[in-house]
C-alpha atoms as a PDB file:
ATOM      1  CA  UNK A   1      89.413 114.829  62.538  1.00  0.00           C
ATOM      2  CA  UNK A   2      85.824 114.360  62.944  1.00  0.00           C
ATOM      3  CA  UNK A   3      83.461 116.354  65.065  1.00  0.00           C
ATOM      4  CA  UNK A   4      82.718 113.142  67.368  1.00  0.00           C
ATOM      5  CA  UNK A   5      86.555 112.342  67.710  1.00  0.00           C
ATOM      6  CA  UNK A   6      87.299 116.017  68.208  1.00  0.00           C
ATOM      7  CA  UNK A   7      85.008 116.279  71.100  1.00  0.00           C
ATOM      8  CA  UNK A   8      85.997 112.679  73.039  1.00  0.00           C
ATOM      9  CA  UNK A   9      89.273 113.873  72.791  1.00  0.00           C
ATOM     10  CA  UNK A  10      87.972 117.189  74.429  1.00  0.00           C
ATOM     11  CA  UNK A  11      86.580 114.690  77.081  1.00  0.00           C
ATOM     12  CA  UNK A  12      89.609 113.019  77.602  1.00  0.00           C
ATOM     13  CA  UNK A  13      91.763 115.517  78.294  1.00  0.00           C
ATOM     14  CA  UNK A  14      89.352 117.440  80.120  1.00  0.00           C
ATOM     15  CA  UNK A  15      89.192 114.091  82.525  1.00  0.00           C
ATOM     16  CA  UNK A  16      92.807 113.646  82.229  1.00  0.00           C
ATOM     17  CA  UNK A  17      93.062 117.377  83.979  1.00  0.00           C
ATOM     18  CA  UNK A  18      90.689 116.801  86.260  1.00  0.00           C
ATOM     19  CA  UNK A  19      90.953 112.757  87.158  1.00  0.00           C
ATOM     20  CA  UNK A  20      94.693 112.219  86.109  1.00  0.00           C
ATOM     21  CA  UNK A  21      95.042 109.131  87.495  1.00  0.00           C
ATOM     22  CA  UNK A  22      92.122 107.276  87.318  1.00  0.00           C
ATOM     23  CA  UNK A  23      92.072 108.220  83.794  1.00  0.00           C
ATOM     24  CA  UNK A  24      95.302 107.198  83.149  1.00  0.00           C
ATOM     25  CA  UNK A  25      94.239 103.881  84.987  1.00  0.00           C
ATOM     26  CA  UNK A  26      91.250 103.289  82.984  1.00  0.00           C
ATOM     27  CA  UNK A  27      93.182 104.101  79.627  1.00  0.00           C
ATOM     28  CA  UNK A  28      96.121 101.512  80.746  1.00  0.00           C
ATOM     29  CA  UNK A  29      93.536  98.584  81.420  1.00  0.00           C
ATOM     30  CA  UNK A  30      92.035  99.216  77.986  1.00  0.00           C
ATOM     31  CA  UNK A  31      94.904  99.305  76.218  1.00  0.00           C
ATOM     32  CA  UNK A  32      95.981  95.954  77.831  1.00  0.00           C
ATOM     33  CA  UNK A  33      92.642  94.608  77.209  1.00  0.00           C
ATOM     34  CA  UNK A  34      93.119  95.350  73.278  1.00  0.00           C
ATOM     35  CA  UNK A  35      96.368  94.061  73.516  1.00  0.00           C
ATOM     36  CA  UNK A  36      95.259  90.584  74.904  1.00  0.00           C
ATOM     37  CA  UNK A  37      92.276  90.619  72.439  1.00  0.00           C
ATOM     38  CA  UNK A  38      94.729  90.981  69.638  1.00  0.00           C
ATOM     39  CA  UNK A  39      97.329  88.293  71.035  1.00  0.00           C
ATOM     40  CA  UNK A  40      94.901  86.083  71.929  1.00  0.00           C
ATOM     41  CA  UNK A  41      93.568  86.248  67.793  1.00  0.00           C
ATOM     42  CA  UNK A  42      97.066  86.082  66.874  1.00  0.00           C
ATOM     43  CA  UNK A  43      97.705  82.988  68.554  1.00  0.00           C
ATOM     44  CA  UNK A  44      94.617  81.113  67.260  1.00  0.00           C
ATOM     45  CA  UNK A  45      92.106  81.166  69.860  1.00  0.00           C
ATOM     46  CA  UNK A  46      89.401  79.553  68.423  1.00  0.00           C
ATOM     47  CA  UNK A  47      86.789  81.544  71.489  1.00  0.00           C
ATOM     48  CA  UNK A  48      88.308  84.733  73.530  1.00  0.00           C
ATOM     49  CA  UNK A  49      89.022  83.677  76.964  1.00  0.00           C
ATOM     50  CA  UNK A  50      86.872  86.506  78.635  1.00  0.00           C
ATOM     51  CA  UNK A  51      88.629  85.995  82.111  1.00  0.00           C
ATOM     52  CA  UNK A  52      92.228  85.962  80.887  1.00  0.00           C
ATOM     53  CA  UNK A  53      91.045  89.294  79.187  1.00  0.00           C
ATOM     54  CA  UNK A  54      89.713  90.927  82.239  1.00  0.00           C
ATOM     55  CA  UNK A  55      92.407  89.878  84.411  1.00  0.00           C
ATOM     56  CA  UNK A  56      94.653  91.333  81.699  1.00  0.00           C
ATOM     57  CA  UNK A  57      92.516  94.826  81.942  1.00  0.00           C
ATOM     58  CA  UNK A  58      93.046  94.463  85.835  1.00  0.00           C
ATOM     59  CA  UNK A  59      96.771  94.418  85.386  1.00  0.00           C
ATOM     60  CA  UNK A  60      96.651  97.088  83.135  1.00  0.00           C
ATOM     61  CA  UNK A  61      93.704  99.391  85.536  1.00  0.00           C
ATOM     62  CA  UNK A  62      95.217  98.565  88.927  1.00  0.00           C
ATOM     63  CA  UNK A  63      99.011  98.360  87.803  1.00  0.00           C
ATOM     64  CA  UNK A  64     100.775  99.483  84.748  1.00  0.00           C
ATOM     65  CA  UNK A  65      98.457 103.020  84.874  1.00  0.00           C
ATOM     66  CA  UNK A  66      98.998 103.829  88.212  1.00  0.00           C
ATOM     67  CA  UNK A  67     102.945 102.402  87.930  1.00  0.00           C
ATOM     68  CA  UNK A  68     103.593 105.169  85.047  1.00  0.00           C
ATOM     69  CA  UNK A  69     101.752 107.810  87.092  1.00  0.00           C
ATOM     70  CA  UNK A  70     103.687 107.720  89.722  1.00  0.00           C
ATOM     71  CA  UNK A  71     106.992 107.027  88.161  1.00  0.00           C
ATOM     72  CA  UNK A  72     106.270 110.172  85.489  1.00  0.00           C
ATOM     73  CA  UNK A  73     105.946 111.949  89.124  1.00  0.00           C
ATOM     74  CA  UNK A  74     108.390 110.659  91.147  1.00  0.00           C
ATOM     75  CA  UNK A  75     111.350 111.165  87.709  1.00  0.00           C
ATOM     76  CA  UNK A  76     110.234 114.953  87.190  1.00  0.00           C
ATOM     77  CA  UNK A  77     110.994 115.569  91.298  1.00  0.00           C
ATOM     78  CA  UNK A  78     114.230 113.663  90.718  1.00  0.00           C
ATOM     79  CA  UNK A  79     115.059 115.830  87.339  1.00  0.00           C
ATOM     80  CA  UNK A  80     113.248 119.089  88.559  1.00  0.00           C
ATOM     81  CA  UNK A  81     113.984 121.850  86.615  1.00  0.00           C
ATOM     82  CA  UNK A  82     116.457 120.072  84.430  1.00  0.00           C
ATOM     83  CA  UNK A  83     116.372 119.743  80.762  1.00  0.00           C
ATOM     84  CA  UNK A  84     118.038 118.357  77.591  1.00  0.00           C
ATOM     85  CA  UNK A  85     119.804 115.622  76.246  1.00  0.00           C
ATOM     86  CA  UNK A  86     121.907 114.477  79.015  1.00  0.00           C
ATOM     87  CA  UNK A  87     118.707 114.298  81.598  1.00  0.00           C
ATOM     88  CA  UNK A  88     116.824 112.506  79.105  1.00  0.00           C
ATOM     89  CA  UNK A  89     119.613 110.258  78.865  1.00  0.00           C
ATOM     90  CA  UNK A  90     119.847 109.998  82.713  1.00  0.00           C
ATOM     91  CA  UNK A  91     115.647 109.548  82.856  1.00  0.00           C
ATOM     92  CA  UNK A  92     116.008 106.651  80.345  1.00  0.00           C
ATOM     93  CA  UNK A  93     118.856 104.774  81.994  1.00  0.00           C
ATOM     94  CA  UNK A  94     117.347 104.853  85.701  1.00  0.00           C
ATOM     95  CA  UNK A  95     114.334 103.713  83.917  1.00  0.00           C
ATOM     96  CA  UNK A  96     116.066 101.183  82.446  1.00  0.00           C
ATOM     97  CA  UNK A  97     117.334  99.839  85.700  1.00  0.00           C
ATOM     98  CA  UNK A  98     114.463 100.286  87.634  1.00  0.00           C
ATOM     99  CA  UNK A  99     111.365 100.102  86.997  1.00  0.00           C
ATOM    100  CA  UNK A 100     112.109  98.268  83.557  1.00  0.00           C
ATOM    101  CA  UNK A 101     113.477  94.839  84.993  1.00  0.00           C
ATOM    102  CA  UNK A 102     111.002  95.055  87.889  1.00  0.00           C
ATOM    103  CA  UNK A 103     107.685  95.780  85.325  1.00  0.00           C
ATOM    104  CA  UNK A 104     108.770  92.579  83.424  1.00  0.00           C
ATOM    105  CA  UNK A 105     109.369  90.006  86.421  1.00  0.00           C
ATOM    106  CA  UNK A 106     105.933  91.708  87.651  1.00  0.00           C
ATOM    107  CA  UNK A 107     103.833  90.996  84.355  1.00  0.00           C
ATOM    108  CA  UNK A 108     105.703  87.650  84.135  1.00  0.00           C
ATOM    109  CA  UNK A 109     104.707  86.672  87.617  1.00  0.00           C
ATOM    110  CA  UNK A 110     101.135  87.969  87.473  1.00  0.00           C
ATOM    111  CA  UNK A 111     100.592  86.234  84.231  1.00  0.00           C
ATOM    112  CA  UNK A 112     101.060  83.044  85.412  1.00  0.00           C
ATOM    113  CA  UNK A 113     100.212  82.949  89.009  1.00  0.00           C
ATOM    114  CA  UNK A 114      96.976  85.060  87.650  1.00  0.00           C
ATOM    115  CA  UNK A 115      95.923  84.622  84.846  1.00  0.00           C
ATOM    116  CA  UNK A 116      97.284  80.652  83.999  1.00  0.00           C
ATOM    117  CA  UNK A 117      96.309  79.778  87.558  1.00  0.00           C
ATOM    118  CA  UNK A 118      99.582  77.775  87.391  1.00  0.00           C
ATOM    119  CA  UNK A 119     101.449  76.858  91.075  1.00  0.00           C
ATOM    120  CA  UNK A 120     104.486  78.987  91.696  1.00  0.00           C
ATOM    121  CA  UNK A 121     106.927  76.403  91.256  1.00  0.00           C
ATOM    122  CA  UNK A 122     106.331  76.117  87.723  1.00  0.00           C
ATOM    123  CA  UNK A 123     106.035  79.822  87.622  1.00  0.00           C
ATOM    124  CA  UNK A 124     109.450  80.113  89.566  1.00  0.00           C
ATOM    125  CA  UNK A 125     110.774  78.145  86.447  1.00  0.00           C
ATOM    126  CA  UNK A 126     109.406  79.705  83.660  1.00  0.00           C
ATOM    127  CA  UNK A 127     110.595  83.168  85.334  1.00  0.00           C
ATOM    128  CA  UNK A 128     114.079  81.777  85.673  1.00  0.00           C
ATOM    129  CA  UNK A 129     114.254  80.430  82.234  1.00  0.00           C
ATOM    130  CA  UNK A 130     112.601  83.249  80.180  1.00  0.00           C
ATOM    131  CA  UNK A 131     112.749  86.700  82.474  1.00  0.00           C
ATOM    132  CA  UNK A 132     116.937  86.684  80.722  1.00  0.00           C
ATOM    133  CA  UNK A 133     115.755  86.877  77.300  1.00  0.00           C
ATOM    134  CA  UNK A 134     112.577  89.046  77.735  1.00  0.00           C
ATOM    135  CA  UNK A 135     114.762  91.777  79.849  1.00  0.00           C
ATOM    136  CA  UNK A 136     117.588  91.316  77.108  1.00  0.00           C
ATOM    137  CA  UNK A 137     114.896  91.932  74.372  1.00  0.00           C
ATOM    138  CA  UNK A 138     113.629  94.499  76.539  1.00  0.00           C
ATOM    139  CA  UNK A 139     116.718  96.461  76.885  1.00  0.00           C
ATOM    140  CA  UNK A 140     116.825  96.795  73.165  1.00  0.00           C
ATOM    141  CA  UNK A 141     113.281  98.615  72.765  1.00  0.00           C
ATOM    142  CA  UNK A 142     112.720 100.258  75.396  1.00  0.00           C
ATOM    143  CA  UNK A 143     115.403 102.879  75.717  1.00  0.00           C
ATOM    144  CA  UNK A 144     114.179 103.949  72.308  1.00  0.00           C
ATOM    145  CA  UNK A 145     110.080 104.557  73.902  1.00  0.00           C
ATOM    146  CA  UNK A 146     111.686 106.228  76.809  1.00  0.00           C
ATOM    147  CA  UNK A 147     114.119 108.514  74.632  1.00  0.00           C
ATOM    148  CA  UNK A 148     110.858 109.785  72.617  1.00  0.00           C
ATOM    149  CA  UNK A 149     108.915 109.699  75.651  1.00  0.00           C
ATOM    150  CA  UNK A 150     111.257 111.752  78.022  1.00  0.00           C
ATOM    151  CA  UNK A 151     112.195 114.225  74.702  1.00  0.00           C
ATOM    152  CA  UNK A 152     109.127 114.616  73.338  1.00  0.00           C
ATOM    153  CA  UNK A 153     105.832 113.991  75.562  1.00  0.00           C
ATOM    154  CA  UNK A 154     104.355 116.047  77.980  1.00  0.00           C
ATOM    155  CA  UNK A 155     104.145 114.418  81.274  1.00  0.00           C
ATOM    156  CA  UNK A 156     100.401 114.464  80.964  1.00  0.00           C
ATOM    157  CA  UNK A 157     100.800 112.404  77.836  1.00  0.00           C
ATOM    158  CA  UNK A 158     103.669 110.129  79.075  1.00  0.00           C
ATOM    159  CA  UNK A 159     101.488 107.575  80.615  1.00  0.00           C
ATOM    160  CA  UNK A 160      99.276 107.403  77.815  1.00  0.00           C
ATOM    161  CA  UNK A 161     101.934 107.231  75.298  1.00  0.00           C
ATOM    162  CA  UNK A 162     104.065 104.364  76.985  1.00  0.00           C
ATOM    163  CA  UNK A 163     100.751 102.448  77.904  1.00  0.00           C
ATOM    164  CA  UNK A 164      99.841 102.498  73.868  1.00  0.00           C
ATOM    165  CA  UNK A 165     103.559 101.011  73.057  1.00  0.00           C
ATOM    166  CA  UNK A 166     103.324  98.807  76.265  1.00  0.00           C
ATOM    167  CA  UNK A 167     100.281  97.385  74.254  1.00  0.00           C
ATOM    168  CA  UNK A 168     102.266  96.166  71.290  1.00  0.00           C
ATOM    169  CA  UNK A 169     104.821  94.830  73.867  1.00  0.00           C
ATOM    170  CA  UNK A 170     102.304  92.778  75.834  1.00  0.00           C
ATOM    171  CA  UNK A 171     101.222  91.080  72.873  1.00  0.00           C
ATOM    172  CA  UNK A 172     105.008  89.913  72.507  1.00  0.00           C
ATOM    173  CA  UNK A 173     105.394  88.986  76.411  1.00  0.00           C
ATOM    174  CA  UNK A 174     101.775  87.199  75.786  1.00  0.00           C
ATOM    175  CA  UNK A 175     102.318  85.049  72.830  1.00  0.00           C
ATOM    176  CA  UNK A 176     106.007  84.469  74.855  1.00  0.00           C
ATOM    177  CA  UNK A 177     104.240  83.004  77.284  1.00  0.00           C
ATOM    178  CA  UNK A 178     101.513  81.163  75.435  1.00  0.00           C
ATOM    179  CA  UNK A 179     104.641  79.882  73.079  1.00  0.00           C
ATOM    180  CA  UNK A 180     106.145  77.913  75.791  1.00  0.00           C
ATOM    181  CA  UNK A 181     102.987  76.667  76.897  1.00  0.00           C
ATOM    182  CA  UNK A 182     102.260  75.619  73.388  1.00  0.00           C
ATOM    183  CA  UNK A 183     105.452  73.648  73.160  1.00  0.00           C
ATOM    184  CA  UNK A 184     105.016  71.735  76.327  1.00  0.00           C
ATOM    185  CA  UNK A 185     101.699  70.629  75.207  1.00  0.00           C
ATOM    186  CA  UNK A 186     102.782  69.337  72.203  1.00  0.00           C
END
């Protein structure tokens, strides 16, 4: 590793000690920011909407960081003291029915009351009609993240960690979303 990432890194965990949740705010909105920067190349953009991208770095600052702080918190009181395979199994399945449907009706909401400006009744519909196969797909990656996450990562790292994969998955939820809108148009 170089001597310039060596020392950000320093940085960063020395703000992630000190700051832990604004830092792990600031991290989540610009991982969600990269993520919508890539989807929005991915799906052809011709010219980077700048205000879907910052309202996509909101979500990610005032939401998804904070979100995973707290719930990294709030699962370590639940599991205090408790270890192996059986309480990461147990972390991963409340996760899973928790804060795992709710985090995907959330984004799916947000994005298109917020960021496609669209009226709720449409929004209502979409929700209906694609919130099945988006948890369904959901339920088949996620349990994975959260296995390696709960086994593996430190809880100072957890947030970071499941923001970087939430990334990749954002870029699927976004070009879900842009998909549909794509078809109606044409």
């Amino acid at each position: 590793m170089s001597d310039i990432t060596q020392e950000a890194w320093r940085k960063y965990l020395i703000q992630l000690q000190v700051h832990p949740l604004r830092t792990k705010a600031i991290t989540a909105g610009c991982l969600a920011g990269c993520s919508d920067l890539i989807a929005q190349k991915i799906s052809g953009v011709k010219r980077i909407q700048l205000r879907r991208l910052l309202l996509i770095m909101l979500y990610g600052f005032a939401y998804s960081g904070p979100f995973g702080h707290f719930l990294h918190k709030v699962m370590d009181i639940i599991f205090r003291g408790k270890k192996g395979s059986k309480t990461v199994a147990k972390k991963v399945l409340l996760e899973q029915m928790t804060s795992s449907p709710w985090n995907n009706f959330f984004f799916m909401m947000y994005y298109g009351l917020v960021v496609e400006g669209r009226p709720w009744g449409l929004v209502r519909s979409k929700v209906r009609k694609d919130y099945p196969s988006v948890q369904l797909t959901a339920w088949r990656f996620w349990p994975i993240v959260g296995w390696i996450n709960y086994q593996y990562m430190p809880l100072q790292f957890r947030v970071l960690f499941h923001s970087f994969v939430a990334s990749c998955w954002a870029i699927f939820l976004n070009l879900k979303a842009r998909s549909s809108v794509a078809i109606k148009a044409a």
